[in-house]
C-alpha atoms as a PDB file:
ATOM      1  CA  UNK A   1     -64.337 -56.510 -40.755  1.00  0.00           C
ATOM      2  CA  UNK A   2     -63.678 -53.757 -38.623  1.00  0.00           C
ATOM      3  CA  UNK A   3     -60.749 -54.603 -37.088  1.00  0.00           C
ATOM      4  CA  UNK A   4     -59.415 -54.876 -40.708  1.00  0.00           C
ATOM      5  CA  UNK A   5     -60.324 -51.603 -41.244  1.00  0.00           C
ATOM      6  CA  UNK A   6     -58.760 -50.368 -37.684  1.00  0.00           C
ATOM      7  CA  UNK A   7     -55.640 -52.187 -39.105  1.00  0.00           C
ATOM      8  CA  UNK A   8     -55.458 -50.715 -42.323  1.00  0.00           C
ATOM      9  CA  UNK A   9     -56.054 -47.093 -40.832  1.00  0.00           C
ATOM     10  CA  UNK A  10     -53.264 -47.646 -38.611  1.00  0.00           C
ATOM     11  CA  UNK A  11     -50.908 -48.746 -41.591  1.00  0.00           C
ATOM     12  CA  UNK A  12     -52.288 -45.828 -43.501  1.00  0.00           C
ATOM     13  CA  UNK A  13     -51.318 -43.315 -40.944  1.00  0.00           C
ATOM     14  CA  UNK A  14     -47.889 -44.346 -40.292  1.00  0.00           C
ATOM     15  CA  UNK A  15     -47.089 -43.639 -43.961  1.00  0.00           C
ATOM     16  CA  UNK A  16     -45.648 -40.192 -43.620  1.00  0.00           C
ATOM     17  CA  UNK A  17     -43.352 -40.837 -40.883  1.00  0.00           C
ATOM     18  CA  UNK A  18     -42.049 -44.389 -43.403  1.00  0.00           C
ATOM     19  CA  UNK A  19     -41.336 -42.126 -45.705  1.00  0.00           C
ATOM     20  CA  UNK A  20     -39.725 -39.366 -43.834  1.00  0.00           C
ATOM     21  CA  UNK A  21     -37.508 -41.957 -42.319  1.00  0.00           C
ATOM     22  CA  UNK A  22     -36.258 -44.022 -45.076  1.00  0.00           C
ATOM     23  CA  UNK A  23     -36.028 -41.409 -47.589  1.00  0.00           C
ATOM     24  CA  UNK A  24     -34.951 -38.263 -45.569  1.00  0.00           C
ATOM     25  CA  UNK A  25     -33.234 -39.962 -43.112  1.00  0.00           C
ATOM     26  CA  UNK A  26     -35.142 -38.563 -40.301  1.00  0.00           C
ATOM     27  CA  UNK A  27     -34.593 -39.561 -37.169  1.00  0.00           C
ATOM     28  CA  UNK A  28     -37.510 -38.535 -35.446  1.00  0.00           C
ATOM     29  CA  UNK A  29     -39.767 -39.982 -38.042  1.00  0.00           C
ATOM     30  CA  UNK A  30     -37.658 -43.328 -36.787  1.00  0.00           C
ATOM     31  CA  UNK A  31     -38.930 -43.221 -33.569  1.00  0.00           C
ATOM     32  CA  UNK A  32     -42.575 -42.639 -34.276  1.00  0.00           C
ATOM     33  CA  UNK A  33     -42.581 -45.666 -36.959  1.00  0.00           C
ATOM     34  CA  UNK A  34     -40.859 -47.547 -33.815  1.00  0.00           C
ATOM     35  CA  UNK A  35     -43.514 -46.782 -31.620  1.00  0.00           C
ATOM     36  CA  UNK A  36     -46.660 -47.022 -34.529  1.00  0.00           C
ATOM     37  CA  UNK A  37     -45.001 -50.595 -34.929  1.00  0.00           C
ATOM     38  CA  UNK A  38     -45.263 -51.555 -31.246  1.00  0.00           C
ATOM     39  CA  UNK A  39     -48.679 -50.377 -31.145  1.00  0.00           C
ATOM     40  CA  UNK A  40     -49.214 -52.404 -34.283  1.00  0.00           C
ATOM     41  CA  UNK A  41     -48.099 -55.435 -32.623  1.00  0.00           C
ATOM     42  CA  UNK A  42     -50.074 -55.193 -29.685  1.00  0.00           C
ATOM     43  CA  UNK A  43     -53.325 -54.673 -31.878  1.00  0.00           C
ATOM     44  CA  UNK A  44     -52.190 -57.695 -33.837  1.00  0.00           C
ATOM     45  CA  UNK A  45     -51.875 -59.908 -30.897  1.00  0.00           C
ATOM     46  CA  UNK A  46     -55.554 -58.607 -29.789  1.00  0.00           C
ATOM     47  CA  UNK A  47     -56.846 -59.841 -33.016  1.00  0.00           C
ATOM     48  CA  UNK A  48     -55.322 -63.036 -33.037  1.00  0.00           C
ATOM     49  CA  UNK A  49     -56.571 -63.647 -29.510  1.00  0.00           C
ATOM     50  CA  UNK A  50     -60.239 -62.735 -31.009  1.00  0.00           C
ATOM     51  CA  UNK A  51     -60.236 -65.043 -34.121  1.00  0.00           C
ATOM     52  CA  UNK A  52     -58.945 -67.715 -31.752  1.00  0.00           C
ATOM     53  CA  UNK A  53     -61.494 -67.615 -29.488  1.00  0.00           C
ATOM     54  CA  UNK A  54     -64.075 -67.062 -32.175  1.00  0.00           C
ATOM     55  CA  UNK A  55     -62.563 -70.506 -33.947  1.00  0.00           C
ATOM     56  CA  UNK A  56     -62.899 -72.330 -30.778  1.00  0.00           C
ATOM     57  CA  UNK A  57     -65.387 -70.945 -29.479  1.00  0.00           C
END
């Protein structure tokens, strides 16, 4: 359940930079949801990797 946690953190963290980007329009804020989205991805991937190894396993 930690992971979930880890996940949820990650979401949690980003939220600033959502909403300076889609309400304010800022640029910047763009980028880092960009690159917190990537890094999203990647832990995503690392958790579906886990659960299917744990099913299979």
């Amino acid at each position: 359940m930690s992971r979930y946690a880890e996940l949820k953190s990650f979401v949690d963290d980003m939220a600033d930079d959502f909403s300076k980007f889609y309400d304010k329009g800022n640029k910047a804020a763009g980028t880092r949801v960009r690159k917190g989205m990537q890094e999203l991805k990647k832990v995503a991937q690392e958790i579906r990797v886990e659960v299917q190894a744990s099913k299979n396993g």
